[in-house]
C-alpha atoms as a PDB file:
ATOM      1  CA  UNK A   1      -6.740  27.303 -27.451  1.00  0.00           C
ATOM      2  CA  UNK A   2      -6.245  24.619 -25.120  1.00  0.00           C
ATOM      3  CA  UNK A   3      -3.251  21.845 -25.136  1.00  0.00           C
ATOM      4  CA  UNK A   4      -3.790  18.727 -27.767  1.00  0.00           C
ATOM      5  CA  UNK A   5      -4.236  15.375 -25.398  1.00  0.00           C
ATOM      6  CA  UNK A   6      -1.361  13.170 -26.529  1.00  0.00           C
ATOM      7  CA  UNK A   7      -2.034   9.198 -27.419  1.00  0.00           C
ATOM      8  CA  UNK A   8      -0.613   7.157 -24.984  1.00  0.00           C
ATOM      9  CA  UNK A   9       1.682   5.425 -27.654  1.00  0.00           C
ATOM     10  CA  UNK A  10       5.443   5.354 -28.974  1.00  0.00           C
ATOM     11  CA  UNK A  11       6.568   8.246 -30.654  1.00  0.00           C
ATOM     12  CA  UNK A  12       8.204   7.468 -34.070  1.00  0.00           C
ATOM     13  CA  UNK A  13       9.994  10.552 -35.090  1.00  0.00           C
ATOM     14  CA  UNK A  14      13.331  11.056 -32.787  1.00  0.00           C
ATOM     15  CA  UNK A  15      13.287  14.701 -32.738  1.00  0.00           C
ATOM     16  CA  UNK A  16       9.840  15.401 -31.529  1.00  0.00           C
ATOM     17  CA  UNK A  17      10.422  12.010 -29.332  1.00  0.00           C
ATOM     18  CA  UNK A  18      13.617  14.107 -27.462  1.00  0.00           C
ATOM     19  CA  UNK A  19      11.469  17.418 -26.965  1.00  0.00           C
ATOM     20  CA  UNK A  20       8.313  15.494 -25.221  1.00  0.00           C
ATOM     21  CA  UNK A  21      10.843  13.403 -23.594  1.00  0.00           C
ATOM     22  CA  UNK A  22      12.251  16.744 -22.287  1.00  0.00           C
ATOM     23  CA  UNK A  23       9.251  18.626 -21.201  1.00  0.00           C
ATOM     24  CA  UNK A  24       8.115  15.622 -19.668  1.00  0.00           C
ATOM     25  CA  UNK A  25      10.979  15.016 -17.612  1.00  0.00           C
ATOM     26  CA  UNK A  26      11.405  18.273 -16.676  1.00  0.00           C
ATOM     27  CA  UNK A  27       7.563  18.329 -15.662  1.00  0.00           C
ATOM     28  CA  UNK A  28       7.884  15.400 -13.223  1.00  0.00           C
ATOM     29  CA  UNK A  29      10.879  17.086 -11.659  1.00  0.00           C
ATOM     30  CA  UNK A  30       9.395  20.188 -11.122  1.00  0.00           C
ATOM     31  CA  UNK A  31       6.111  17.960  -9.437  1.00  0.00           C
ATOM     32  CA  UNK A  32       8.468  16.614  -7.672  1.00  0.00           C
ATOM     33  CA  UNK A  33      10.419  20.153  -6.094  1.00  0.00           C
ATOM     34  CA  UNK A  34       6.423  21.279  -5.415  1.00  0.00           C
ATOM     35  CA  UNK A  35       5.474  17.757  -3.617  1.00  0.00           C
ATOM     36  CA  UNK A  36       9.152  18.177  -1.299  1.00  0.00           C
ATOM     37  CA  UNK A  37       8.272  22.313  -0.768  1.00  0.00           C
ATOM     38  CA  UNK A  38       4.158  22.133   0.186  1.00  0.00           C
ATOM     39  CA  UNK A  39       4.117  19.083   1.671  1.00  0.00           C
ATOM     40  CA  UNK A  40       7.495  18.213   3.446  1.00  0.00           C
ATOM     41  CA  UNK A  41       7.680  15.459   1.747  1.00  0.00           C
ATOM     42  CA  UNK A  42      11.566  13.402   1.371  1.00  0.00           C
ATOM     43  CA  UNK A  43      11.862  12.827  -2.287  1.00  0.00           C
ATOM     44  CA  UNK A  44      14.381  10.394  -4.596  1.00  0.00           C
ATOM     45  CA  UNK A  45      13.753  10.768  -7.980  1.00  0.00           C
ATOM     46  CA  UNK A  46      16.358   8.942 -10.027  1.00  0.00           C
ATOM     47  CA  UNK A  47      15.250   8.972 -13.761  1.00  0.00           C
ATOM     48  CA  UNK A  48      17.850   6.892 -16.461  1.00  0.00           C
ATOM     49  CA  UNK A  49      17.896   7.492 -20.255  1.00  0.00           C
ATOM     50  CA  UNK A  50      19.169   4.296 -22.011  1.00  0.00           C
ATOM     51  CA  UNK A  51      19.116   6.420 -25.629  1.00  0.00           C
ATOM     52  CA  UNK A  52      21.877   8.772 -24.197  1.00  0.00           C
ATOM     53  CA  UNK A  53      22.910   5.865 -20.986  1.00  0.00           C
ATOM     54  CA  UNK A  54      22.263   9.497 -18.728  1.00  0.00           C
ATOM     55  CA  UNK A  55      21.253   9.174 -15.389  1.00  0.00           C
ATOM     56  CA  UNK A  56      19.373  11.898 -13.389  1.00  0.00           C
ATOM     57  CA  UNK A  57      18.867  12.294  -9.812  1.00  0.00           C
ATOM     58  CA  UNK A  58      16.744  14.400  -7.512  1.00  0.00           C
ATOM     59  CA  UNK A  59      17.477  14.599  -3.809  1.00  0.00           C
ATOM     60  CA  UNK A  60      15.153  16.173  -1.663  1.00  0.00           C
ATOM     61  CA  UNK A  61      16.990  16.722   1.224  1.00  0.00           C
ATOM     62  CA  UNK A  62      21.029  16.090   1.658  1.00  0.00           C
ATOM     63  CA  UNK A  63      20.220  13.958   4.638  1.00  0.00           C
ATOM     64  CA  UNK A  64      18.289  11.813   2.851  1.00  0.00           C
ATOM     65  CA  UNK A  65      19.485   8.363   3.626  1.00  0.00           C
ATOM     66  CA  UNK A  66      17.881   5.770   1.216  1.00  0.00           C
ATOM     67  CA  UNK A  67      19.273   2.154   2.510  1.00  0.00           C
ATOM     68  CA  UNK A  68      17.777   3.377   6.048  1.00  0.00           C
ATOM     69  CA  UNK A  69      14.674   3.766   4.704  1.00  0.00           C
ATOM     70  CA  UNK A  70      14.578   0.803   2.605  1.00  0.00           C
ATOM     71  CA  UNK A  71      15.657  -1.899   5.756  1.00  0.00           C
ATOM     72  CA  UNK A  72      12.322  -0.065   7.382  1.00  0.00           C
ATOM     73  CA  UNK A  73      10.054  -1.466   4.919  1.00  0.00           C
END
């Protein structure tokens, strides 16, 4: 049995909406840890919930300096 391919559309019921939401988020930061460990890559992942007003953050490296990188651009 293989996994059911989601529509890309709003999803009406708030308690199934909150457990995608979750596994999805969860998903992307864990892409995000692989991307940072196999490719040395320097990653800021800030992700904001307006439904809760929650703000997550993923820093790749404690270095990581984000205005310095953004006046190189």
């Amino acid at each position: 049995m293989g996994k059911k391919k989601l529509p890309i559309e709003r999803i009406e019921d708030k308690r199934r909406r909150t457990v995608i939401k979750n596994k999805r988020r969860n998903g992307l930061i864990k892409k995000a840890v692989e991307l940072n460990m196999l490719c040395d890559q320097r990653i800021y992942l800030v992700l904001y919930d307006p439904e809760y007003e929650r703000l997550i953050q993923y820093v790749s490296h404690e270095d990581f300096d984000l205005k310095s990188i953004y006046y190189k651009i």
